[in-house]
Structure formats: C-alpha cells, structure tokens
N, C-alpha and C. Protein backbone atom coordinates (compact mmCIF):
# COMPACT_ATOMS: atom_id res chain seq x y z
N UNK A 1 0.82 -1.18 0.00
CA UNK A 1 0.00 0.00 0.00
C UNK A 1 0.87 1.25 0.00
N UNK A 2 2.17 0.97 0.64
CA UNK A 2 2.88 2.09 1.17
C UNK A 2 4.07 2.72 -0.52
N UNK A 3 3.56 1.78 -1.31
CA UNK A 3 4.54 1.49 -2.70
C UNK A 3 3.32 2.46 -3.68
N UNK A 4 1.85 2.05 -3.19
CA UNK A 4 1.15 2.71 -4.43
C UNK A 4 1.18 3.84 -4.05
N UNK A 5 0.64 4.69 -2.57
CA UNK A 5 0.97 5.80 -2.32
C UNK A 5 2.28 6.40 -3.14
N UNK A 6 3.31 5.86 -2.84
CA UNK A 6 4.66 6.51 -3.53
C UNK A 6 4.50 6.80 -5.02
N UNK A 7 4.05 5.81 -5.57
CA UNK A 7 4.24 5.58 -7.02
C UNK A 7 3.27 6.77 -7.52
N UNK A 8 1.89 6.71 -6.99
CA UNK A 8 1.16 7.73 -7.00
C UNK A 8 1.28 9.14 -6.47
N UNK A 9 2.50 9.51 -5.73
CA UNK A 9 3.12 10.77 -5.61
C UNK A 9 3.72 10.78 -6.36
N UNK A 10 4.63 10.34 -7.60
CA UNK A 10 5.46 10.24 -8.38
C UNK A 10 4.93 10.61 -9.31
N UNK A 11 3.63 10.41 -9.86
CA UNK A 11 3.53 10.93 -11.03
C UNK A 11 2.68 12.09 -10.48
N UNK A 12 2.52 12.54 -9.68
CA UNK A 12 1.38 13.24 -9.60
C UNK A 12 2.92 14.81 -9.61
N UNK A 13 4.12 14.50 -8.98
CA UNK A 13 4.94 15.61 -8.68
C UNK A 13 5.37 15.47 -10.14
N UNK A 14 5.97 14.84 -11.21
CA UNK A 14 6.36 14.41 -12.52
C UNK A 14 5.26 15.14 -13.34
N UNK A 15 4.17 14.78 -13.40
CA UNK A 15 3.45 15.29 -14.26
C UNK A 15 2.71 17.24 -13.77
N UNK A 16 2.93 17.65 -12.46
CA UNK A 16 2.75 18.78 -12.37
C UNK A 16 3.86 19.27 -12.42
N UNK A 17 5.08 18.99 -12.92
CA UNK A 17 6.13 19.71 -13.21
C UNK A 17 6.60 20.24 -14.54
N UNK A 18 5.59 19.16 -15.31
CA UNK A 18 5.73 19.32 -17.10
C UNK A 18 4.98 20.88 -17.59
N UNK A 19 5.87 21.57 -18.09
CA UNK A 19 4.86 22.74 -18.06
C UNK A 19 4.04 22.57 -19.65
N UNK A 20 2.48 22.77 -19.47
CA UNK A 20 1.53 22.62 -20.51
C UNK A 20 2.10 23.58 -22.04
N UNK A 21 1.43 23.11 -22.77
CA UNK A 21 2.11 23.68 -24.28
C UNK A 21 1.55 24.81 -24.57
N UNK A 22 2.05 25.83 -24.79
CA UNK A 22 1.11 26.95 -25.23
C UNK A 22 1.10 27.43 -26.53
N UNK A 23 0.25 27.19 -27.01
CA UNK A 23 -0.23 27.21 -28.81
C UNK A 23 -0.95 27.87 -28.81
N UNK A 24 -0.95 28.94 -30.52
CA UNK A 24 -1.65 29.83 -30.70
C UNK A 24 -1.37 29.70 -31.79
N UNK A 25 -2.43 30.35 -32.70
CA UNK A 25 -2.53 30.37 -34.42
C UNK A 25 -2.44 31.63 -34.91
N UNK A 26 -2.48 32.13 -36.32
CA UNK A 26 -1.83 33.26 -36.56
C UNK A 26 -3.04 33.21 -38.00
N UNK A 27 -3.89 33.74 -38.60
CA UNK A 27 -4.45 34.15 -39.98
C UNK A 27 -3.66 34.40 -41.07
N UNK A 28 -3.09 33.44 -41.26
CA UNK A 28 -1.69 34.26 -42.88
C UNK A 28 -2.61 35.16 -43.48
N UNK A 29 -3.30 35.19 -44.20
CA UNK A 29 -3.89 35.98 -44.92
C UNK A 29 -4.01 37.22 -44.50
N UNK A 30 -4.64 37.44 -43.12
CA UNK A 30 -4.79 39.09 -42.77
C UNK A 30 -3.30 39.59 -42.24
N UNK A 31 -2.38 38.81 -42.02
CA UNK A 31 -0.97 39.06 -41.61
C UNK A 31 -0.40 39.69 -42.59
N UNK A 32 -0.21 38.85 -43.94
CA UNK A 32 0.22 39.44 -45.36
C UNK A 32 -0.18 40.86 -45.62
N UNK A 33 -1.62 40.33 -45.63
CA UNK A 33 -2.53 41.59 -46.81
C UNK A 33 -2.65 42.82 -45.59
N UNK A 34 -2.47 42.44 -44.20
CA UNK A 34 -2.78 43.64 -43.55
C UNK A 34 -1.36 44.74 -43.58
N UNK A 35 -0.26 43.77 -43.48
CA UNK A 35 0.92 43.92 -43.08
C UNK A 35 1.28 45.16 -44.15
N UNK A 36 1.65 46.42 -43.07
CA UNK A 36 2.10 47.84 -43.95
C UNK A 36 3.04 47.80 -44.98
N UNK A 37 4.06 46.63 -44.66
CA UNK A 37 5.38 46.31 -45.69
C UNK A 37 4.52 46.30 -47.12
N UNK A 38 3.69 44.89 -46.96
CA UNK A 38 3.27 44.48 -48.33
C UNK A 38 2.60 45.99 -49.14
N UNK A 39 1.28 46.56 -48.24
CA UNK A 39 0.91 47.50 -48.72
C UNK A 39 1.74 48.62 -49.61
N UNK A 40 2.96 48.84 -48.98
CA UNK A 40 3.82 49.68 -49.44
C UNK A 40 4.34 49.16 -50.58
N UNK A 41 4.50 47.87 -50.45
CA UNK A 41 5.15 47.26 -51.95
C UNK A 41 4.04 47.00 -53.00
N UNK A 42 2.79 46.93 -53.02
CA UNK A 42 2.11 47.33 -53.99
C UNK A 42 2.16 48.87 -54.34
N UNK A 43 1.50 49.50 -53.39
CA UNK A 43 1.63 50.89 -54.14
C UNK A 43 3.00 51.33 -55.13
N UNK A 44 4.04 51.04 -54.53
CA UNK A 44 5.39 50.70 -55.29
C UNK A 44 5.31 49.93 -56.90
N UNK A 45 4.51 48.98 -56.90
CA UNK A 45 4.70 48.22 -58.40
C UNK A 45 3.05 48.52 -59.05
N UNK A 46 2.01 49.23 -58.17
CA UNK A 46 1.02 49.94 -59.02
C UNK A 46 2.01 50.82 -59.46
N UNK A 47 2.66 52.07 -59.25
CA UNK A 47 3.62 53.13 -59.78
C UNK A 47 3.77 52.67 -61.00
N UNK A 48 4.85 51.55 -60.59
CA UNK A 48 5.79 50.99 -61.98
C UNK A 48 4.61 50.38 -62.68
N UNK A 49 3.43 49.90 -62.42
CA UNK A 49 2.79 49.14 -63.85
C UNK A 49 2.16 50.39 -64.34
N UNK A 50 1.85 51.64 -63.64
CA UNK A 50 1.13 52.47 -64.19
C UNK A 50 2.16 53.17 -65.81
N UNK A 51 3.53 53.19 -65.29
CA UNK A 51 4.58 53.59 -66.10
C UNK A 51 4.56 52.81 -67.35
N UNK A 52 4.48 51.41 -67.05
CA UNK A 52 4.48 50.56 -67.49
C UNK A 52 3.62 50.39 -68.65
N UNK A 53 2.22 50.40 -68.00
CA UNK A 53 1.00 50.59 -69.28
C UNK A 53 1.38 52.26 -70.25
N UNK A 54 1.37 53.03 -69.51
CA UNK A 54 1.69 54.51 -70.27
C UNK A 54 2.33 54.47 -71.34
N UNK A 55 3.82 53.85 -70.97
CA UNK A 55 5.02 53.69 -72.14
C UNK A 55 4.35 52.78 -73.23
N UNK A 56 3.90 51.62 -72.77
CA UNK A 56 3.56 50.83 -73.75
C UNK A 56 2.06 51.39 -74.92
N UNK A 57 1.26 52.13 -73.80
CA UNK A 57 0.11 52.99 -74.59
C UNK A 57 0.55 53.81 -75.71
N UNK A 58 1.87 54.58 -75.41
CA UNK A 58 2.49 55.46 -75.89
C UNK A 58 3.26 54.84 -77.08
N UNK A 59 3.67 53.82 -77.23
CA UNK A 59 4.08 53.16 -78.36
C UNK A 59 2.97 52.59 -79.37
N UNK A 60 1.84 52.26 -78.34
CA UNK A 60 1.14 51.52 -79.39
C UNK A 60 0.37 52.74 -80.71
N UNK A 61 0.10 53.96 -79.74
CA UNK A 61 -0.48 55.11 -80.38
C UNK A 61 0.73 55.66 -81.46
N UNK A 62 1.89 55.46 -81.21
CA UNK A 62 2.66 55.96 -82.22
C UNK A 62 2.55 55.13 -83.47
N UNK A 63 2.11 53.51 -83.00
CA UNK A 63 2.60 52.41 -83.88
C UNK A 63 0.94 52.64 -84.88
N UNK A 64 -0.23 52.86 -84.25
CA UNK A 64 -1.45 53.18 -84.87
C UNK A 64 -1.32 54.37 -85.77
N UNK A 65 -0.59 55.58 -85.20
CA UNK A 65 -0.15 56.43 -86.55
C UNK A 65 0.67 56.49 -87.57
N UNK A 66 1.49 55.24 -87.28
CA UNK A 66 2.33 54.69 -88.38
C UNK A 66 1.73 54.24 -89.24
N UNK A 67 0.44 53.38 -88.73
CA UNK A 67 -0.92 52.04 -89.84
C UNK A 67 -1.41 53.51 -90.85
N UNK A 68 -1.58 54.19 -89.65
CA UNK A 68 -2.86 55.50 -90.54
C UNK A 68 -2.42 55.77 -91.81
N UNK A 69 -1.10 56.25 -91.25
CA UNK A 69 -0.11 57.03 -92.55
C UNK A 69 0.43 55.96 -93.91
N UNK A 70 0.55 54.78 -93.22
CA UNK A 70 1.09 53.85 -94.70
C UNK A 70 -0.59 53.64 -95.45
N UNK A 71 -2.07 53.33 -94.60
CA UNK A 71 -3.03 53.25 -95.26
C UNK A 71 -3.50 54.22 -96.30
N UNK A 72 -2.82 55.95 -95.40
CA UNK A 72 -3.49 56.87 -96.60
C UNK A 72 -2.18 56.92 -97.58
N UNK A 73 -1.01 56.59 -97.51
CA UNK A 73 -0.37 56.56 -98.64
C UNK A 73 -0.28 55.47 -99.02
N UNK A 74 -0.59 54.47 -98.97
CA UNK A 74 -0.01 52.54 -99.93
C UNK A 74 -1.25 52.91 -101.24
N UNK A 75 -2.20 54.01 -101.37
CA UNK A 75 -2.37 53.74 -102.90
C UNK A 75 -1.48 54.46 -103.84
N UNK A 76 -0.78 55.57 -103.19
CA UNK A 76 0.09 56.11 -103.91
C UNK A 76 1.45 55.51 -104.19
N UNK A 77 2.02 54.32 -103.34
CA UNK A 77 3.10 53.85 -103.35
C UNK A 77 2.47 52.43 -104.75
N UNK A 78 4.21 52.25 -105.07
CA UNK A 78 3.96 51.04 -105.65
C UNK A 78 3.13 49.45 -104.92
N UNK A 79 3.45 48.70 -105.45
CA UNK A 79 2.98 47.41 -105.25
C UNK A 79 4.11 46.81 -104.30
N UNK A 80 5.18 46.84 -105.02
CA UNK A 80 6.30 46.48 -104.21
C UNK A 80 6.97 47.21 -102.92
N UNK A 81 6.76 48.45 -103.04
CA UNK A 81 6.57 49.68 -102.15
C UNK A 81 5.47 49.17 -100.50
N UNK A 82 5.18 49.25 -101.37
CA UNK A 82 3.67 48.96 -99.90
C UNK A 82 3.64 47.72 -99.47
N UNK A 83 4.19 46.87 -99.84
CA UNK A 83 4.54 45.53 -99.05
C UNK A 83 5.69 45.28 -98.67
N UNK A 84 6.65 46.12 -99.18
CA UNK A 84 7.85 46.40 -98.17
C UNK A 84 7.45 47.16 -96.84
N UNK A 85 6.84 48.15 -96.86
CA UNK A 85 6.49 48.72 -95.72
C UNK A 85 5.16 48.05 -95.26
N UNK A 86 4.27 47.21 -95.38
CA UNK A 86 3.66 46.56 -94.72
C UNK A 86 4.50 45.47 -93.83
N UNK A 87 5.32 44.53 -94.96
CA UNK A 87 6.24 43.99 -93.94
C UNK A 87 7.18 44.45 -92.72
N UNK A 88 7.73 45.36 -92.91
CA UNK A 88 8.12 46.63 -92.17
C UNK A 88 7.42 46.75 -90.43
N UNK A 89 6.08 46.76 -91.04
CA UNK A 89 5.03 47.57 -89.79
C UNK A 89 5.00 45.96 -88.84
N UNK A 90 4.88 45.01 -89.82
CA UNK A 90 4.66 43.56 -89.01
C UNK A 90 5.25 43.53 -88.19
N UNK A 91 6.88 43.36 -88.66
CA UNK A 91 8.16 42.94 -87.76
C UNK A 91 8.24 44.18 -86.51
N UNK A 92 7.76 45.71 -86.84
CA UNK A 92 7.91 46.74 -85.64
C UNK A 92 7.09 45.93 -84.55
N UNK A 93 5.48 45.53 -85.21
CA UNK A 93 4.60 45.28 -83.84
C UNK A 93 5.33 44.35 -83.98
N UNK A 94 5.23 43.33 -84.54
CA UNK A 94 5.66 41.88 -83.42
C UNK A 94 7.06 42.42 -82.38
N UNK A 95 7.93 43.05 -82.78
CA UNK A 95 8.98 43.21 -81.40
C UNK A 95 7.95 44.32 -80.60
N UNK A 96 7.80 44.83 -81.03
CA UNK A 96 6.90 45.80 -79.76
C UNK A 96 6.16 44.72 -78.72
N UNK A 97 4.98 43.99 -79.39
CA UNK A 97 4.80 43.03 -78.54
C UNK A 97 5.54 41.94 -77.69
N UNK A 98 6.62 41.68 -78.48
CA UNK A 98 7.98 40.71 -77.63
C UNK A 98 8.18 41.55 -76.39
N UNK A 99 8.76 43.04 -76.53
CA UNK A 99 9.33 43.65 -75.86
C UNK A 99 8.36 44.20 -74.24
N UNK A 100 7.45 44.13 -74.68
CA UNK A 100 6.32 44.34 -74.09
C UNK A 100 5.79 43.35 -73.02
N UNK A 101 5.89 42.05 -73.82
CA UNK A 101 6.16 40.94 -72.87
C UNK A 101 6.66 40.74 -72.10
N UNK A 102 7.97 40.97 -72.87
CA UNK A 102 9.68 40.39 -71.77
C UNK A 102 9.29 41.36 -70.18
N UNK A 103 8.88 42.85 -70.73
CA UNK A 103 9.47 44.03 -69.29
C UNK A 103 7.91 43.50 -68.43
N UNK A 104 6.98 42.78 -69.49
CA UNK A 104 5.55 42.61 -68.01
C UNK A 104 6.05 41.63 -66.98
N UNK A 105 6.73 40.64 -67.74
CA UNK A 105 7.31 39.36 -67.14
C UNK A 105 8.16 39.65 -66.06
N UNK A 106 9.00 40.79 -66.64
CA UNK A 106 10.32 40.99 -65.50
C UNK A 106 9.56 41.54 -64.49
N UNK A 107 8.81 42.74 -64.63
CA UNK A 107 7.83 43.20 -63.31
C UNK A 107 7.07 42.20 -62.71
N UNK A 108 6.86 41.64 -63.44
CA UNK A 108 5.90 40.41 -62.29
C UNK A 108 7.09 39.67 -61.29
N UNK A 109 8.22 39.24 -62.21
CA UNK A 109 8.69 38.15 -61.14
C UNK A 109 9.97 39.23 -60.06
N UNK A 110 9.71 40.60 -60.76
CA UNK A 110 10.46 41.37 -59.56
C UNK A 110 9.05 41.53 -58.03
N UNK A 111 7.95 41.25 -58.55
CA UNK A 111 6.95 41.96 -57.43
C UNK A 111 6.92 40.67 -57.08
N UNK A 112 7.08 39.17 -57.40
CA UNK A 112 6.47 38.02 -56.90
C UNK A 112 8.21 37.67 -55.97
N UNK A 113 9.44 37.77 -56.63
CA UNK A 113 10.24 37.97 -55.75
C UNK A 113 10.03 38.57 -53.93
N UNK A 114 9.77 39.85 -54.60
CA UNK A 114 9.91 40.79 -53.05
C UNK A 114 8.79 40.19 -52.07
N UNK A 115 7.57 39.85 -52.55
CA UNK A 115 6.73 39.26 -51.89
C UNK A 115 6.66 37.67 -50.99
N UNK A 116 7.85 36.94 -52.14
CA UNK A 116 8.16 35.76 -51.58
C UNK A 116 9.31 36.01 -50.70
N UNK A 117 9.81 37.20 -50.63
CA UNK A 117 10.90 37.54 -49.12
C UNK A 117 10.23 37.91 -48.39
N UNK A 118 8.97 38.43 -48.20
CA UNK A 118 7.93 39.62 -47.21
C UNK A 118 7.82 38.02 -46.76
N UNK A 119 7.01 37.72 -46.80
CA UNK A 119 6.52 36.20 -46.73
C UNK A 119 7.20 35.50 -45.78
N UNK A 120 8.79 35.26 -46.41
CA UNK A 120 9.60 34.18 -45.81
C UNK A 120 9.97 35.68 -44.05
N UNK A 121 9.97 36.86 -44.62
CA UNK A 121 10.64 38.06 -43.22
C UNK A 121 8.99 37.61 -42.03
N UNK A 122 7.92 37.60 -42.87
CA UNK A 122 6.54 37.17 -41.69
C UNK A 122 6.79 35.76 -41.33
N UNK A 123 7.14 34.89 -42.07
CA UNK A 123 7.13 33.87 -41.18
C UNK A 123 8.59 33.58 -40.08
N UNK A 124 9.84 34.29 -40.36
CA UNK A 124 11.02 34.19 -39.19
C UNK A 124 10.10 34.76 -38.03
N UNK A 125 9.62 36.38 -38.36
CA UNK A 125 9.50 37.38 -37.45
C UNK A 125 8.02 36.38 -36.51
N UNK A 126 7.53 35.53 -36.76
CA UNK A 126 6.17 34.87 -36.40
C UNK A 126 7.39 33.73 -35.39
N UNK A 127 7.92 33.32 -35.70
CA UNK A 127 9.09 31.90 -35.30
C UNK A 127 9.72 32.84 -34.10
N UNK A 128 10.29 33.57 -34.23
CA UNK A 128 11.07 34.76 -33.45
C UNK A 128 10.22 34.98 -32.32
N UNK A 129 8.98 35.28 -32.91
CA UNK A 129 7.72 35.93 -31.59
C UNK A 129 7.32 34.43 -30.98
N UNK A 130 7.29 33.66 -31.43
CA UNK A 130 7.00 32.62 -30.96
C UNK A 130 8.11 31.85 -29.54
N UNK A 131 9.40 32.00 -29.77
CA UNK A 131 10.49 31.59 -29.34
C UNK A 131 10.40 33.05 -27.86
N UNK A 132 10.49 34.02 -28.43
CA UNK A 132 10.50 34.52 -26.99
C UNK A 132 9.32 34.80 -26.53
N UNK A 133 8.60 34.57 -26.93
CA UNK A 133 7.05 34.50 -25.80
C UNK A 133 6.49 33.30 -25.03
N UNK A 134 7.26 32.61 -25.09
CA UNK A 134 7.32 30.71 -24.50
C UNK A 134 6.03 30.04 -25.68
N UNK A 135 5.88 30.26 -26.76
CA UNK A 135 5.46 29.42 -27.64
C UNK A 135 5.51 27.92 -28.53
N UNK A 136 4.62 26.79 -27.61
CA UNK A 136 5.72 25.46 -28.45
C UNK A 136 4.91 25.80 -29.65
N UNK A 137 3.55 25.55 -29.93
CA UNK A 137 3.30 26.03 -31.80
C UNK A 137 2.91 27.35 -31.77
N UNK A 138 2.81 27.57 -33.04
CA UNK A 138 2.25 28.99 -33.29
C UNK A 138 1.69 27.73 -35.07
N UNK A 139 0.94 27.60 -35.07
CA UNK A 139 -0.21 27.69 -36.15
C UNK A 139 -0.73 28.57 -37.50
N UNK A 140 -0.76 28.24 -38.85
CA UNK A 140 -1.35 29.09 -39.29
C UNK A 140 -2.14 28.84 -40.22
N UNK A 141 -2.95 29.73 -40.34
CA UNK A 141 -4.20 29.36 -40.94
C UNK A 141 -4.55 30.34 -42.03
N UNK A 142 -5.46 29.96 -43.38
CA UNK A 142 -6.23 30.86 -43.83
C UNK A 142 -7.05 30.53 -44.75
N UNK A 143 -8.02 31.39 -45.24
CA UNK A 143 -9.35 30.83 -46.15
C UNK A 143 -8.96 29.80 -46.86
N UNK A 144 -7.42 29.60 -47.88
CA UNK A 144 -6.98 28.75 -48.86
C UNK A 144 -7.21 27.53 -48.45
N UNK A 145 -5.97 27.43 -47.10
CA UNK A 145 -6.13 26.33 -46.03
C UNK A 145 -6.19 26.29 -44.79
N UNK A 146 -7.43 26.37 -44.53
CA UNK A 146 -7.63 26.22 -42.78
C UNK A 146 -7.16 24.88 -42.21
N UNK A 147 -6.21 25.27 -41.70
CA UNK A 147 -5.33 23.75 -40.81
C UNK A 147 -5.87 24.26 -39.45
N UNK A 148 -6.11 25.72 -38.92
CA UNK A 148 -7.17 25.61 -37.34
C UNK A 148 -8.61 25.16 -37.86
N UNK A 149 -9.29 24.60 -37.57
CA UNK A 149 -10.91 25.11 -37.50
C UNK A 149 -11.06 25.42 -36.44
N UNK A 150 -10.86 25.98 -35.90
CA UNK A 150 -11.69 26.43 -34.08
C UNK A 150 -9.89 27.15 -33.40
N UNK A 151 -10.48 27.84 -32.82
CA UNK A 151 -9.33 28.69 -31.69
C UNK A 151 -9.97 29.42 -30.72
N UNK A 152 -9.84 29.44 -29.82
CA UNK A 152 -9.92 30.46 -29.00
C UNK A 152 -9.77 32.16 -29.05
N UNK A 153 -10.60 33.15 -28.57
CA UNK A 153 -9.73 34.04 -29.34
C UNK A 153 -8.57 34.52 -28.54
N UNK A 154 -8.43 34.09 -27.70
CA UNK A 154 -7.09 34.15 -26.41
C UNK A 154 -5.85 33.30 -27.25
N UNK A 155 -6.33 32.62 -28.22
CA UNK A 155 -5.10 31.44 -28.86
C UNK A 155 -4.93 32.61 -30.23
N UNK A 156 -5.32 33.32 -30.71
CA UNK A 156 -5.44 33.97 -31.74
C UNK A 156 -4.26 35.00 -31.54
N UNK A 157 -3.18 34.88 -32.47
CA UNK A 157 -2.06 35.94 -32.19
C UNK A 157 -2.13 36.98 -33.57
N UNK A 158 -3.29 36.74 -34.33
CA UNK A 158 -3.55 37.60 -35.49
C UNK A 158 -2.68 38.89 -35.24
N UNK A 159 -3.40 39.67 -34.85
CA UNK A 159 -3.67 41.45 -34.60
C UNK A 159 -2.39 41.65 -33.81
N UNK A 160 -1.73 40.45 -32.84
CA UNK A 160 -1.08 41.02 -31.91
C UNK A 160 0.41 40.62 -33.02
N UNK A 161 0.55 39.92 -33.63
CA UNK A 161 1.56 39.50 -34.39
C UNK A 161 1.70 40.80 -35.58
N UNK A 162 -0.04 40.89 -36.48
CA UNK A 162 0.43 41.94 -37.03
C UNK A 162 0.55 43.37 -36.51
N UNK A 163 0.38 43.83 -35.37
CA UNK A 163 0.74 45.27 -34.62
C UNK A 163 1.98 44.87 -34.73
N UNK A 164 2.82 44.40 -34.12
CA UNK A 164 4.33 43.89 -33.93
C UNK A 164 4.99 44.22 -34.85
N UNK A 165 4.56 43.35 -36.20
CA UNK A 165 5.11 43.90 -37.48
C UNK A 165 5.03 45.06 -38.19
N UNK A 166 4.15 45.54 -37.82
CA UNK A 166 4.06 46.89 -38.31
C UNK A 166 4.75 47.94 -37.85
N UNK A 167 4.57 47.40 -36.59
CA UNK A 167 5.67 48.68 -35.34
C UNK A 167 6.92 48.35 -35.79
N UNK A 168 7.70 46.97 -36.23
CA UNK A 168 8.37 46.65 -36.01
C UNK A 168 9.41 48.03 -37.63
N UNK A 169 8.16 47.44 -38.87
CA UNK A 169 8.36 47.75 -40.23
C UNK A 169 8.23 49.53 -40.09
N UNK A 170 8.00 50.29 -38.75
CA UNK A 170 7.71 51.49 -39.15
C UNK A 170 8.81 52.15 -38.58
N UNK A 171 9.89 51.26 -37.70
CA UNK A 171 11.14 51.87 -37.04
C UNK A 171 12.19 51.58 -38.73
C-alpha cells in the first residue's frame, strides 16, 4: 500500500512539473494583406505598372499612326513599295509586342520575388515571436487552407503578431 501511495506521488509531482504547451494560431492571410510592408510594396509596383501601361500605350499610339499614314499613302506607293512597308510595320509590332512581354514578365517576377521575401521576413518574425514569448506552436491558418478550425480568441495571435510587425516595419 505504502509502494502505491509513492508511485502515485510520483507521477502526480512528474506530471505537475511538465509545463503545458502553449499554442496559438496566426491568420496568414490578414498578416500578409494587412501587413504595412506588403501595402507599401504594392503601391510601389502599381507606380511601376502604371509607367508601365503609359510607355507601352504610348508606343502603341505611335505604332497606330504609323498604320494610318502607310493606309493613306499605300495607294500612292507602288505594289512592291507597300509591301515592303507593310512587312516593315509587321516585324515593328511583333517586337513591340515581344518587348512588351519580356518588361511585363520581368515586373511580375520582380513583385512576386519581393513578396516571396515579405513572406519568408513574416514567417522568421512569427518563429522569433513565438520563441521569446514561451510558444511550443504557433499555427497558421487561412481561407486557402484552414489547418485551425476552431481557436480560442485568447489562442489567436492575429492582430497582436500583425501590430508587432508593423511597429516593427515602421522603425
């Protein structure tokens, strides 16, 4: 009897010594999209696509008064004349359009770059907050893929993770 008593203080001092796990989940989605960094880096590559469409508007209107001008003169030009410069106008648009391509492409994978570093800087700075706030998980979740269904809102480090970052992004 004097063995189960013991054995039964044993776990009872063992298991109130284990300290419980403290987990909390985080919304990726409102973290990202709320987060002032990202905001700033759109307004940043709206700028550049606005430049972007302009220049290219601006070529295409030059390239439409190029059509105008060979249409009102190709009856006055020869035969051979006017299909030299029709061929001419082809090869301009088609590189206009190449060129046009190539710089949308490069802007995209410069904005999908910076975003896939914002990304990887929210999830250290989430690992970081996690580590010194005695956090064993930190969780995350969002409309795409909800891996929480249910939290507490005491388990919810949303708002308090993104204030952090923001304070953090405004020093």
């Amino acid at each position: 009897m004097k063995h189960i008593i013991y054995a039964a203080l044993l776990v009872l001092v063992v298991t109130s010594c284990q300290k419980p796990n403290k987990i909390g989940f985080v919304d990726n989605g409102t973290v990202i999209n709320d987060f002032q960094e990202k905001k700033d880096l759109e307004d940043k590559f709206k700028i550049q696509e606005q430049a972007f469409t302009k220049k290219f508007d601006s070529i295409d209107g030059a390239f439409k008064i190029e059509v105008q001008k060979f249409q009102l003169a190709a009856n006055k030009m020869s035969q051979k004349k006017a299909e030299a410069r029709y061929q001419e106008l082809g090869q301009l648009k088609q590189i206009n359009d190449q060129q046009k391509q190539q710089e949308a492409q490069q802007l995209q994978l410069a904005f999908q770059t910076e975003i896939d570093s914002l990304i990887v800087k929210v999830k250290n700075f989430v690992k970081d907050y996690g580590k010194t706030n005695g956090y064993t998980y930190i969780l995350g979740t969002s409309d795409a893929a909800a891996s929480v269904l249910y939290g507490t809102d005491e388990n919810d480090l949303t708002q308090t993770i993104l204030e952090a970052l923001n304070a953090k992004y405004k020093k």
